[in-house]
N, C-alpha and C. Protein backbone atom coordinates (compact mmCIF):
# COMPACT_ATOMS: atom_id res chain seq x y z
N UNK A 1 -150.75 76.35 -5.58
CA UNK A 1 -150.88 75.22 -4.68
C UNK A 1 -151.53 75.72 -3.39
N UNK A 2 -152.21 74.76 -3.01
CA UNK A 2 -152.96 75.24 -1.37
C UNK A 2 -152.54 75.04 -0.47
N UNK A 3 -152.55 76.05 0.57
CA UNK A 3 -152.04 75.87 1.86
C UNK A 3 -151.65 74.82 2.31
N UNK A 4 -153.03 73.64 2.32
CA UNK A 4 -153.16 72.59 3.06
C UNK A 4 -151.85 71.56 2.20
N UNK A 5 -151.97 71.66 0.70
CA UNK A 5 -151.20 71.02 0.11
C UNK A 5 -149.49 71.24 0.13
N UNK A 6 -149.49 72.07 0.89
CA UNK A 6 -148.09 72.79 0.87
C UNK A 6 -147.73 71.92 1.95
N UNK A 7 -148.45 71.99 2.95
CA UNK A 7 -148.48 71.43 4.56
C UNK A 7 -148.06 69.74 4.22
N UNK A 8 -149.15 69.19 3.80
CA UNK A 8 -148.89 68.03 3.28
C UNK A 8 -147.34 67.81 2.48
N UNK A 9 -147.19 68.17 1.89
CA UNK A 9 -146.32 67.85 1.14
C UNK A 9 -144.80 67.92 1.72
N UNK A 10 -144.75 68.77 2.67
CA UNK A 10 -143.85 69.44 3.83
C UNK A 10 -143.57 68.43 5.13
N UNK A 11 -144.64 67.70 5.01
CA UNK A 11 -144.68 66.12 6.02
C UNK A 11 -143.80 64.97 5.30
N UNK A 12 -144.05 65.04 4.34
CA UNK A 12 -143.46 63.93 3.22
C UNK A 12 -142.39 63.95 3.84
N UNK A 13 -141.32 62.71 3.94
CA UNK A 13 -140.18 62.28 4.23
C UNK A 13 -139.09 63.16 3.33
N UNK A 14 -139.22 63.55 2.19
CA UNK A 14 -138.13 63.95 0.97
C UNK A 14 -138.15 65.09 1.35
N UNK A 15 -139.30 65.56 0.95
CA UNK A 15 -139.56 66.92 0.61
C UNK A 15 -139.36 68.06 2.13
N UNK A 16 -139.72 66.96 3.24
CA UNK A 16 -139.46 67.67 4.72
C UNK A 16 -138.19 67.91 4.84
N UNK A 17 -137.26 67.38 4.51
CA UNK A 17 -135.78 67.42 4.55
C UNK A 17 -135.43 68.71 3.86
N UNK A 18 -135.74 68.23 2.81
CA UNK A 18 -135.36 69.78 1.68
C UNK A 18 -136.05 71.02 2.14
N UNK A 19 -136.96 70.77 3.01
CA UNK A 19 -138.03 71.64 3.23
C UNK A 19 -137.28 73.78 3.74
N UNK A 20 -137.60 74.59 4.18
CA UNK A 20 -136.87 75.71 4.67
C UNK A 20 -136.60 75.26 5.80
N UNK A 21 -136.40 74.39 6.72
CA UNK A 21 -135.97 74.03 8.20
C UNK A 21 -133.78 73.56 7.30
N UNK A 22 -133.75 73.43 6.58
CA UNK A 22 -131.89 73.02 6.20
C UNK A 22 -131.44 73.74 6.11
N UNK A 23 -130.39 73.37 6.76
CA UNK A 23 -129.36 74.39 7.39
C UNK A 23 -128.11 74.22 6.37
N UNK A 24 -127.54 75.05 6.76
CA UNK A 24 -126.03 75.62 5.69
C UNK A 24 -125.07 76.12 6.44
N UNK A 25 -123.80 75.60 5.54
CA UNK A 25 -122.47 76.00 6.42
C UNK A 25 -122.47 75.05 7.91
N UNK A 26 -121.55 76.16 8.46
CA UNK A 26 -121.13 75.92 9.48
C UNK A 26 -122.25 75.07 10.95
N UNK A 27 -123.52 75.37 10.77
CA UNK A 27 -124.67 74.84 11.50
C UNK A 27 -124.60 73.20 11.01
N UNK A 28 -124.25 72.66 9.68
CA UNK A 28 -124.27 71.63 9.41
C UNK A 28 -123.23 70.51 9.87
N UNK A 29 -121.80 71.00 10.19
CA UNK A 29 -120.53 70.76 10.95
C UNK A 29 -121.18 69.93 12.06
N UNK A 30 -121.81 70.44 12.85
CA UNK A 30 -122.57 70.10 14.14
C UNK A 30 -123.16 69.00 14.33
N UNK A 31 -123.64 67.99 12.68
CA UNK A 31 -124.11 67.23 12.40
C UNK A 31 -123.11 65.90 12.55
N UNK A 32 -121.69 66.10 12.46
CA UNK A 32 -121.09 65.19 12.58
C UNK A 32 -120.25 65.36 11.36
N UNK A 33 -120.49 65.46 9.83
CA UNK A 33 -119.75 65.73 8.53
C UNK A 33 -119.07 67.09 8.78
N UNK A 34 -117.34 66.85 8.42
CA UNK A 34 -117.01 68.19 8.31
C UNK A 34 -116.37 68.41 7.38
N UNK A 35 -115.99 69.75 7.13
CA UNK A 35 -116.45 70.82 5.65
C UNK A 35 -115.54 70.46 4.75
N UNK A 36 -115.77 70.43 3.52
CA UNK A 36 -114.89 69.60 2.55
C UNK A 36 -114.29 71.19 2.03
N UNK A 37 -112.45 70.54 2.13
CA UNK A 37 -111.36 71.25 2.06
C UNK A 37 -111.01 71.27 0.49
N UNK A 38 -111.32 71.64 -0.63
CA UNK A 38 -110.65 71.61 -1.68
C UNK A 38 -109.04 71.23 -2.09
N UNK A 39 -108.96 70.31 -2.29
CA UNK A 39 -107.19 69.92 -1.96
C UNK A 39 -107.02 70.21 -3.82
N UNK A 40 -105.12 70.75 -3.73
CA UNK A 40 -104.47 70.89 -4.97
C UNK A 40 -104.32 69.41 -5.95
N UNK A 41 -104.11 69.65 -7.05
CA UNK A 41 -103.89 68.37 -7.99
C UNK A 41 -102.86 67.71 -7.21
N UNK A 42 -101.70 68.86 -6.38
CA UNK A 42 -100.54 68.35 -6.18
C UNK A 42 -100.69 67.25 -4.80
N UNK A 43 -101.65 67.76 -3.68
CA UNK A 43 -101.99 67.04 -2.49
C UNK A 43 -103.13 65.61 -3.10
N UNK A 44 -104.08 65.68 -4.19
CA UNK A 44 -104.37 64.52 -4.70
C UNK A 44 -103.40 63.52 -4.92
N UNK A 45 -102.37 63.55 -5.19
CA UNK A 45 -101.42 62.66 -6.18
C UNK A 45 -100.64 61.76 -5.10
N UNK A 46 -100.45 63.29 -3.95
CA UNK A 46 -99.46 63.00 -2.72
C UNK A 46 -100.49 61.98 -1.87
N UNK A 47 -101.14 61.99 -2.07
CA UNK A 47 -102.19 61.46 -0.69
C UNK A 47 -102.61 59.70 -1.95
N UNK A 48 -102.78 59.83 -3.53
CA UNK A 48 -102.75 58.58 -3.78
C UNK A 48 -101.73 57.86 -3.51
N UNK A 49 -100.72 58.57 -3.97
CA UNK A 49 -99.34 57.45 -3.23
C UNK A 49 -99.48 56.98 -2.19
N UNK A 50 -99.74 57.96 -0.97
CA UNK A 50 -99.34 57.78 0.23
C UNK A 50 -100.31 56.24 0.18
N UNK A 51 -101.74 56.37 0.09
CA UNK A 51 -102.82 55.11 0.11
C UNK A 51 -101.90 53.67 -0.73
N UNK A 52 -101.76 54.22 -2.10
CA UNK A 52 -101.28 53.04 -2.74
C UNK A 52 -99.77 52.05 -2.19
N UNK A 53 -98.88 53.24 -1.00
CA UNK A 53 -98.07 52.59 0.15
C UNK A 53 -98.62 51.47 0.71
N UNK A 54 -99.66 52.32 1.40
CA UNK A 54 -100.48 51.65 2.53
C UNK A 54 -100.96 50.04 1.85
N UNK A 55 -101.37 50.34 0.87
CA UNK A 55 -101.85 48.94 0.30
C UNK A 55 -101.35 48.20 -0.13
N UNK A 56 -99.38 48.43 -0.90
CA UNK A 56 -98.51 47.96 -0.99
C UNK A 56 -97.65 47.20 0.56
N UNK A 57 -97.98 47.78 1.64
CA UNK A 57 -97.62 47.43 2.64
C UNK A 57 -98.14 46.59 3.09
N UNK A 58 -99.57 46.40 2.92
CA UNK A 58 -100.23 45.48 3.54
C UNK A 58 -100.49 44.07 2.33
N UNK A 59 -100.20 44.65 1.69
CA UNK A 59 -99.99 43.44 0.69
C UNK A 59 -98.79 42.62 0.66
N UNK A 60 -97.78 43.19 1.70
CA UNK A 60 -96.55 42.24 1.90
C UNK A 60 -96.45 41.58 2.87
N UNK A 61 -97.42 42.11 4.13
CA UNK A 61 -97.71 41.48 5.19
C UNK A 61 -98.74 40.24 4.99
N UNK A 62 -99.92 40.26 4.29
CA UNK A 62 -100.31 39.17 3.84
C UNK A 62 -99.45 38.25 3.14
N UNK A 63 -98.42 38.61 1.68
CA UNK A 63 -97.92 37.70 1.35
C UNK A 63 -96.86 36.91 2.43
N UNK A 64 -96.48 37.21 3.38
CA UNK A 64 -95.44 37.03 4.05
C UNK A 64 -96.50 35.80 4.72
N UNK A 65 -97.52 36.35 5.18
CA UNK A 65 -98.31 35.23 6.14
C UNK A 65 -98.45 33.99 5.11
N UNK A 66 -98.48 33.98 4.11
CA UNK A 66 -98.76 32.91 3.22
C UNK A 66 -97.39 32.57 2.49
N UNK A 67 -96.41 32.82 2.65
CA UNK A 67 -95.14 31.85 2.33
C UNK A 67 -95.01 31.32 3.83
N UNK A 68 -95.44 32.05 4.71
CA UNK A 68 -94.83 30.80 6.06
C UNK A 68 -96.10 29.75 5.76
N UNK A 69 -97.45 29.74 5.45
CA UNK A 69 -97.87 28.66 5.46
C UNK A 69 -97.14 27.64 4.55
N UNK A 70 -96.99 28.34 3.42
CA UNK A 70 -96.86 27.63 2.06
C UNK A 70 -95.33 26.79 2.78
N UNK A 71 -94.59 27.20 3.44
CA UNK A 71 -93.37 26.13 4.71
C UNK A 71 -93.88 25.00 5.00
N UNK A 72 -94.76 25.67 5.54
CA UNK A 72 -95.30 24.77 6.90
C UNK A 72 -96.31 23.71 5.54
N UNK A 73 -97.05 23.88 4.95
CA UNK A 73 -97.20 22.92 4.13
C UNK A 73 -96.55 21.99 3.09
N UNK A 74 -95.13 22.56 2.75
CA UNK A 74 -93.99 21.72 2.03
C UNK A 74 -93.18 21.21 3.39
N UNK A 75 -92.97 21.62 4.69
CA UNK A 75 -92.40 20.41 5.35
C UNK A 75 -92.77 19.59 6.06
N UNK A 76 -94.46 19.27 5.52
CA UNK A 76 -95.33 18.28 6.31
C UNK A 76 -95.53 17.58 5.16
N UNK A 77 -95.64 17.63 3.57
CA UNK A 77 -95.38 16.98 2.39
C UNK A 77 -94.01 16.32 2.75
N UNK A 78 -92.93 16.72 3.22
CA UNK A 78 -91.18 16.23 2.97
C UNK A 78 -91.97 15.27 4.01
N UNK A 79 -92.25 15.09 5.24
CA UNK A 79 -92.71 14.30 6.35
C UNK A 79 -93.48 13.41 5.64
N UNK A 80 -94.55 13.53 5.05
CA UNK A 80 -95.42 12.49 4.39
C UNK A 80 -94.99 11.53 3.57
N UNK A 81 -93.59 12.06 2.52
CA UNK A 81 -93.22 11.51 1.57
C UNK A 81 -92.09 10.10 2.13
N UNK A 82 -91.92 10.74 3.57
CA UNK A 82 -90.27 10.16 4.03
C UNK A 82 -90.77 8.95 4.18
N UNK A 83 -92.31 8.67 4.56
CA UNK A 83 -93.18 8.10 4.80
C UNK A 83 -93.54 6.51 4.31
């Protein structure tokens, strides 16, 4: 390949990225992403629970908001009916 074509190709959006200017390790931290920790099967499992809490929790706080409507809409039916 020719010089010039090397050059060119080194401008390209893709290929400039990948180009010898990328950095590794710790220089990349700097970027804002930081360094992925290999976690045990045992901290996977611990950390799905912990999430599937979280979403169990918030799934009771929504249902809760929607039995007080589901009130407030059966004692404006009892009002309508008295009617």
């Amino acid at each position: 390949m020719s010089p010039q074509r090397k050059q060119k190709r080194q401008t390209d959006g893709k290929t400039a990225a990948a180009g010898p200017d990328t950095e590794t390790g710790a220089a990349q931290t700097q970027g804002g992403r930081k360094p992925w920790v290999k976690k045990t099967p045992v901290q996977v499992v611990l950390d799905q629970i912990t999430k599937q809490e979280e979403k169990v929790n918030d799934m009771r706080e929504e249902l809760k908001k929607e039995e007080r409507e589901l009130q407030k809409l059966q004692q404006a039916k009892k009002v309508l009916e008295a009617i």
